[in-house]
C-alpha atoms as a PDB file:
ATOM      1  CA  UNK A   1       0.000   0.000   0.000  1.00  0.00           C
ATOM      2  CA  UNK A   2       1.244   3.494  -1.008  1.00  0.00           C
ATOM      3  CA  UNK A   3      -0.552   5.850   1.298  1.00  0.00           C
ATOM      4  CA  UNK A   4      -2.505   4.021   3.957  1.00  0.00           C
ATOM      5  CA  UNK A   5      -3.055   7.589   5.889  1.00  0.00           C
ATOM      6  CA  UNK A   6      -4.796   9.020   2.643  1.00  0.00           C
ATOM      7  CA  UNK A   7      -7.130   6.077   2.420  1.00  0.00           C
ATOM      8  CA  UNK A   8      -7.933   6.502   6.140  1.00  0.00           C
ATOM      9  CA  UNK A   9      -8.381  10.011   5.828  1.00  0.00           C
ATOM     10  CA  UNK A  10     -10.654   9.725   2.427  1.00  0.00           C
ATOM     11  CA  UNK A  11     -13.006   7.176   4.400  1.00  0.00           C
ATOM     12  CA  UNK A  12     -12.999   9.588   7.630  1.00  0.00           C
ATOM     13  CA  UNK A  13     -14.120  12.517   5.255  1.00  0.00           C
ATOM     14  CA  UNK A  14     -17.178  10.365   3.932  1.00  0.00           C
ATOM     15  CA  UNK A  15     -18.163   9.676   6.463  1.00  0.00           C
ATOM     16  CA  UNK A  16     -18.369  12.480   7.837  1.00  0.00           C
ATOM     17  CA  UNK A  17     -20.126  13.953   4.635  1.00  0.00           C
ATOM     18  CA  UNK A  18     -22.906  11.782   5.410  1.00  0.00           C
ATOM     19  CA  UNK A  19     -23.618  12.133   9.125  1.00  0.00           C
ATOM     20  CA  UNK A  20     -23.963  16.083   8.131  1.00  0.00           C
ATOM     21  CA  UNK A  21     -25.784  15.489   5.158  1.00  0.00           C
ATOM     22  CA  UNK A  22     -28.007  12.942   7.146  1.00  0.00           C
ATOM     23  CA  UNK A  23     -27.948  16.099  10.090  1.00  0.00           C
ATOM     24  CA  UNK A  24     -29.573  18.323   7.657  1.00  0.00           C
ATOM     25  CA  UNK A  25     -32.482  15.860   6.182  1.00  0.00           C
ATOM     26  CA  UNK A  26     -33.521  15.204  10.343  1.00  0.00           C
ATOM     27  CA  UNK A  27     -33.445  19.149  10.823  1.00  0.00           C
ATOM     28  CA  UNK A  28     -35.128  20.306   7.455  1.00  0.00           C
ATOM     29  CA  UNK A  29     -37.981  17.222   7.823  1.00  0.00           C
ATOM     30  CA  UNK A  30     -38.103  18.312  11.649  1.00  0.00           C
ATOM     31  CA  UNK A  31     -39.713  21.755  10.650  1.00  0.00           C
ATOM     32  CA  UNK A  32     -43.654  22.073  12.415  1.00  0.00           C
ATOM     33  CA  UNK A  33     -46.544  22.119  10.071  1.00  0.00           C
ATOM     34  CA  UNK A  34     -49.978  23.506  11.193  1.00  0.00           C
ATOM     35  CA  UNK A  35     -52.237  20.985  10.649  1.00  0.00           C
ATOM     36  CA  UNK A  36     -55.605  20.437  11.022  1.00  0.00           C
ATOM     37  CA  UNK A  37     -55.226  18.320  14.073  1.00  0.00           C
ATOM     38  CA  UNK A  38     -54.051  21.567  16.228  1.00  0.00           C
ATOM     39  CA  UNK A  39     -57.430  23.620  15.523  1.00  0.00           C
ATOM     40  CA  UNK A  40     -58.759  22.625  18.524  1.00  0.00           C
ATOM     41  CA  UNK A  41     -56.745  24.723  20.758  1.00  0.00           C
ATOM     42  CA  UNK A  42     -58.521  27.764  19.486  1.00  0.00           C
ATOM     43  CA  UNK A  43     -61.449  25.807  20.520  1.00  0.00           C
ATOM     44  CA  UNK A  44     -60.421  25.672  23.928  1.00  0.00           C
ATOM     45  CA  UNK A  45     -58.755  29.137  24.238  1.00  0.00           C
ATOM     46  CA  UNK A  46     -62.333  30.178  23.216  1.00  0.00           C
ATOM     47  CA  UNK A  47     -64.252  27.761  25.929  1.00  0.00           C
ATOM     48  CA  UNK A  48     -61.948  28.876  29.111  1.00  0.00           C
ATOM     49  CA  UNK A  49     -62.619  32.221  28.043  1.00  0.00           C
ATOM     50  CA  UNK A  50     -66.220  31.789  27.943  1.00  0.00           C
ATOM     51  CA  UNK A  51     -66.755  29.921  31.471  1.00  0.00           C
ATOM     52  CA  UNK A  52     -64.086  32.720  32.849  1.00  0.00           C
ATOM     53  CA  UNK A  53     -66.620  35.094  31.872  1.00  0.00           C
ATOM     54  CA  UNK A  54     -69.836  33.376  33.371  1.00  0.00           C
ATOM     55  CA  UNK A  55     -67.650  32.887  36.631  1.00  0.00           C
ATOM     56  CA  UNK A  56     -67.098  36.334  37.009  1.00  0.00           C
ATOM     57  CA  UNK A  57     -70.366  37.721  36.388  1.00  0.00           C
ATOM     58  CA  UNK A  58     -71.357  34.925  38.963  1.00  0.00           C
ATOM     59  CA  UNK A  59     -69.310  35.995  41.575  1.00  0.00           C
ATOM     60  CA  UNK A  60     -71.246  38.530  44.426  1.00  0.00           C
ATOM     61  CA  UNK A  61     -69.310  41.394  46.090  1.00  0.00           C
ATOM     62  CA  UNK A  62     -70.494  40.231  48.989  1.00  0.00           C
ATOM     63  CA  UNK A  63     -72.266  36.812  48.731  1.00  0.00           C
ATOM     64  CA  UNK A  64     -73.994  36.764  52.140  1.00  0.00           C
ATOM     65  CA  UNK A  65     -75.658  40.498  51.521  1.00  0.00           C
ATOM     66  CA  UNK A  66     -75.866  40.897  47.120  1.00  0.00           C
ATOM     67  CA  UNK A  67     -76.570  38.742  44.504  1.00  0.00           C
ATOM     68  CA  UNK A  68     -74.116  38.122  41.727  1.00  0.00           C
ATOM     69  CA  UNK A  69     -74.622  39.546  38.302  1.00  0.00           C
ATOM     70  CA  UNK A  70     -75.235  36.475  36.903  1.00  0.00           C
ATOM     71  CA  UNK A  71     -78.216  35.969  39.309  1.00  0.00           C
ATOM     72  CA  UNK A  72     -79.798  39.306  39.145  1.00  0.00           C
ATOM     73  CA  UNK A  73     -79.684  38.659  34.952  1.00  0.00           C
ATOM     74  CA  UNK A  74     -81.687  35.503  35.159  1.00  0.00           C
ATOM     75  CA  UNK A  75     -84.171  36.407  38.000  1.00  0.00           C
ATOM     76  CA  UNK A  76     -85.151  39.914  35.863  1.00  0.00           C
ATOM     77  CA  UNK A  77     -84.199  38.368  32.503  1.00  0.00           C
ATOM     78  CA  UNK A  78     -82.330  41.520  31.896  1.00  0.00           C
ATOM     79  CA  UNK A  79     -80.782  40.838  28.398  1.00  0.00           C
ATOM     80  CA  UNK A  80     -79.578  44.232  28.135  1.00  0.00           C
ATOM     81  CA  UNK A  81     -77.422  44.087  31.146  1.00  0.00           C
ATOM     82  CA  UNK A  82     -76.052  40.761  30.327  1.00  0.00           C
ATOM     83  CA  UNK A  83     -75.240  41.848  26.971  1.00  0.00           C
ATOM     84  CA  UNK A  84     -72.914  45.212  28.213  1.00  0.00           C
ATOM     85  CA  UNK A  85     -71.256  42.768  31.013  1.00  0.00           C
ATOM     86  CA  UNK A  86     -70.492  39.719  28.755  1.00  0.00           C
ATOM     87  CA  UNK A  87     -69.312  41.364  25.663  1.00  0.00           C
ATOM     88  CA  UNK A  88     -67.177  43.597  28.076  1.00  0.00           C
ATOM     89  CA  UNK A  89     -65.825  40.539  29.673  1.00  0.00           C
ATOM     90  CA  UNK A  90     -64.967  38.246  26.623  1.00  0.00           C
ATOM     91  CA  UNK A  91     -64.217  41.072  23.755  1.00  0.00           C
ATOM     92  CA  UNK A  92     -61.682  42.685  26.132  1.00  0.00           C
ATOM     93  CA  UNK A  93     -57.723  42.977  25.184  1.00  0.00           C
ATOM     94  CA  UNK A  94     -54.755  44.626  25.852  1.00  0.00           C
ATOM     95  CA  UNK A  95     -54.788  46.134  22.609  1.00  0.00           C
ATOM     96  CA  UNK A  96     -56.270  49.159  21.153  1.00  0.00           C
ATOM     97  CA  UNK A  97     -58.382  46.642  18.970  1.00  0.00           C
ATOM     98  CA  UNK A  98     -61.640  44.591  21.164  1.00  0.00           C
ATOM     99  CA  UNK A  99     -62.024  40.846  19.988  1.00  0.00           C
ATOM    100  CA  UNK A 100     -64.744  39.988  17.953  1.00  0.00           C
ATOM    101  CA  UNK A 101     -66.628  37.146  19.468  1.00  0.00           C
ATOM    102  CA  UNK A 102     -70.024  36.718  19.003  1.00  0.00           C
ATOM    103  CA  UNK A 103     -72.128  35.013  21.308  1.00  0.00           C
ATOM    104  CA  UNK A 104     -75.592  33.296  21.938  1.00  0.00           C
ATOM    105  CA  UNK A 105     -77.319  32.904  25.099  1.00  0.00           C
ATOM    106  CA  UNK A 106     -80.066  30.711  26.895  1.00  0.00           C
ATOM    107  CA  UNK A 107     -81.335  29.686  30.390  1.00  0.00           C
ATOM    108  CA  UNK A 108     -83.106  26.359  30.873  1.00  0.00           C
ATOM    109  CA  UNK A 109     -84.581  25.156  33.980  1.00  0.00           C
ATOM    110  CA  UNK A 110     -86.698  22.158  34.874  1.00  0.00           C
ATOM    111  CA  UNK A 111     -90.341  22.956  35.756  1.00  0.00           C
ATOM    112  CA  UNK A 112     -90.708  20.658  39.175  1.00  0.00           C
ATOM    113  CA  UNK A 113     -94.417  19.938  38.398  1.00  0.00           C
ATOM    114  CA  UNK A 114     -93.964  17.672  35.328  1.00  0.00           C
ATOM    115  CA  UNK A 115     -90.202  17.588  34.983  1.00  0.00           C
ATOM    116  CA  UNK A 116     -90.086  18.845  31.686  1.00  0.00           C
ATOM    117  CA  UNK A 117     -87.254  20.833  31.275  1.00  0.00           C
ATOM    118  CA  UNK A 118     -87.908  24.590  29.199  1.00  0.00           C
ATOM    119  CA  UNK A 119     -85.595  26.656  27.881  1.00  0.00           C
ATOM    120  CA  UNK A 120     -85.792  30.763  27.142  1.00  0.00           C
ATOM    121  CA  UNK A 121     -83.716  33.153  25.396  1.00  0.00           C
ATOM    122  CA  UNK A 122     -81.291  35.073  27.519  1.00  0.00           C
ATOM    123  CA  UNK A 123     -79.595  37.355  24.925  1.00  0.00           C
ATOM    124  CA  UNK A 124     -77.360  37.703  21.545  1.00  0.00           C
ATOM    125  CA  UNK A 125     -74.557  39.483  20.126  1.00  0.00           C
ATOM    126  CA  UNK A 126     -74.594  41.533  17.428  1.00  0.00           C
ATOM    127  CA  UNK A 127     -74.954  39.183  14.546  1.00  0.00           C
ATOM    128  CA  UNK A 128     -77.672  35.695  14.635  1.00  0.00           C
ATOM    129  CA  UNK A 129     -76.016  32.831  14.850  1.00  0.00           C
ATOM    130  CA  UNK A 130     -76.848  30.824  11.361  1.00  0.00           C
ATOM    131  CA  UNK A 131     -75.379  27.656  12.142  1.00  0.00           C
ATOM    132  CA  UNK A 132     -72.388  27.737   9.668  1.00  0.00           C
ATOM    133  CA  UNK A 133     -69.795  29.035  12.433  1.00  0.00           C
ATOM    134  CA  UNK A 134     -67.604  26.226  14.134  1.00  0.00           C
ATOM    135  CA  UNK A 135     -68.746  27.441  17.956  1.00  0.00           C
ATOM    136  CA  UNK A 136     -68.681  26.265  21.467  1.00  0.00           C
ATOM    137  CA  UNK A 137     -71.196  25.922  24.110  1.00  0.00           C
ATOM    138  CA  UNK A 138     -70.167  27.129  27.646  1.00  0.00           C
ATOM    139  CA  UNK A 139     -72.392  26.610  30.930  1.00  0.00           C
ATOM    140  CA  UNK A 140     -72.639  27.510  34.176  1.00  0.00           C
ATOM    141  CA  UNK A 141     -75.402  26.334  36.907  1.00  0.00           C
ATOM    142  CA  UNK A 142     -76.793  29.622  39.077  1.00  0.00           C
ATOM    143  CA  UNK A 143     -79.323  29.509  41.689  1.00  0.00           C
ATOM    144  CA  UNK A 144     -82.063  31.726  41.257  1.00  0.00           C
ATOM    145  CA  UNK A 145     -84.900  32.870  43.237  1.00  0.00           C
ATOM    146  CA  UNK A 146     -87.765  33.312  40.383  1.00  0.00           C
ATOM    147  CA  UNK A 147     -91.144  31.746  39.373  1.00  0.00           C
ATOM    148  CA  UNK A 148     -90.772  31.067  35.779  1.00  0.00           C
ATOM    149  CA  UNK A 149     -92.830  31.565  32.808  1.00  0.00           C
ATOM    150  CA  UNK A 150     -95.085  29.033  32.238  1.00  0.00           C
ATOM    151  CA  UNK A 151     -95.557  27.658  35.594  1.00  0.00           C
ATOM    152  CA  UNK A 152     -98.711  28.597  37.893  1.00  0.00           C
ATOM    153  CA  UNK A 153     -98.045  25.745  40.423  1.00  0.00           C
ATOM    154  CA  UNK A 154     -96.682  26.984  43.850  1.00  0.00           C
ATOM    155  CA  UNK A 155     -94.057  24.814  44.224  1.00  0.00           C
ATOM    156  CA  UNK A 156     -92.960  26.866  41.092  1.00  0.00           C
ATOM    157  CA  UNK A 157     -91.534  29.995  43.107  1.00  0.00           C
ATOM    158  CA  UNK A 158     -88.540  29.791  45.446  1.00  0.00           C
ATOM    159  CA  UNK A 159     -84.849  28.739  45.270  1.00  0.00           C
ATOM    160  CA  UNK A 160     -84.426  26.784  41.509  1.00  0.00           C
ATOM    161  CA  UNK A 161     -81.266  25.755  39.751  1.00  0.00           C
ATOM    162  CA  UNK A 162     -81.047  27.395  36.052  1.00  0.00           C
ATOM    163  CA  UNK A 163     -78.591  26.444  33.989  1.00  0.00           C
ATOM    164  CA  UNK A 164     -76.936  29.418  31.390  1.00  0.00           C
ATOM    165  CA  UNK A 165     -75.636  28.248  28.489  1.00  0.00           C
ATOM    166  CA  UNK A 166     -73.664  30.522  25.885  1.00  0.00           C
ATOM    167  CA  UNK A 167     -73.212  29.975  21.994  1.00  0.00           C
ATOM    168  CA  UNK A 168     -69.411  31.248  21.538  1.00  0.00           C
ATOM    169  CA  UNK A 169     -67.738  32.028  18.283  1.00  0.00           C
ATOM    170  CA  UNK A 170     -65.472  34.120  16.394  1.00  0.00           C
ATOM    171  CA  UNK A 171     -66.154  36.210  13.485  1.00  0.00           C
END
């Protein structure tokens, strides 16, 4: 043999050739693709944000003295007032620019006569929902003191359960 250190040398170098060139295929195939798989974490961003906002407009100053905002909505179905405190609550940002999330809202409670559970029409946002927006449904169970439409019985008035649910989506 004429040059044995050449040979070794030549074999060294491709080698190493290919663990870099087989470096650079891992980091170039490596690169993150959205895919559609990973659209459901908008989803959930939007969900927390929803039942963050029922939670706070169920929380009382003072829970032994005032009711919670929540409460006071449902017992005087005041659709107005829920409107200005949940679009406040979910459209807010840091930004000069308010989110646009559109919303939905009903309360259903069980009439304790026949069981039959009713639902009415708490409030909307301003654009109808048509049923082509990918949305989620947030809820939140508040105790109310109200006699509810529909129901003459006396065992109709007092302390009921009524559950809120909210239609969330983005424009």
């Amino acid at each position: 043999m004429v040059n044995e250190g050449g040979q070794l040398y030549t074999i060294e170098g491709v080698a190493a050739a290919l663990l870099l060139l087989i470096t650079a295929y891992f980091i170039v195939n490596s690169t993150s693709v959205y895919t559609p798989g990973d659209t459901h974490i908008s989803d959930m961003q939007l969900e927390v944000l929803g039942a963050d906002a029922l939670a706070v407009m169920d929380t009382a100053p003072d829970s032994t003295v005032k009711k919670s905002p929540l409460r006071q909505i449902v017992e005087q179905e005041d659709s107005v007032l829920f409107n200005s405190i949940f679009l406040q609550t979910i459209n807010a940002r840091a930004g000069q620019r308010q989110d646009d999330i559109q919303y939905m809202a009903n309360v259903t409670y069980v009439d304790p006569v026949d069981n039959t559970a009713t639902s009415m029409h708490l409030a909307n946002s301003s654009r109808p929902f048509t049923g082509t927006e990918h949305a989620v449904r947030v809820s939140r169970w508040v105790l109310v003191e109200k006699t509810f439409p529909g129901c003459a019985y006396t065992s109709c008035s007092g302390m009921h359960a009524a559950l809120v649910e909210v239609l969330l989506w983005r424009d």
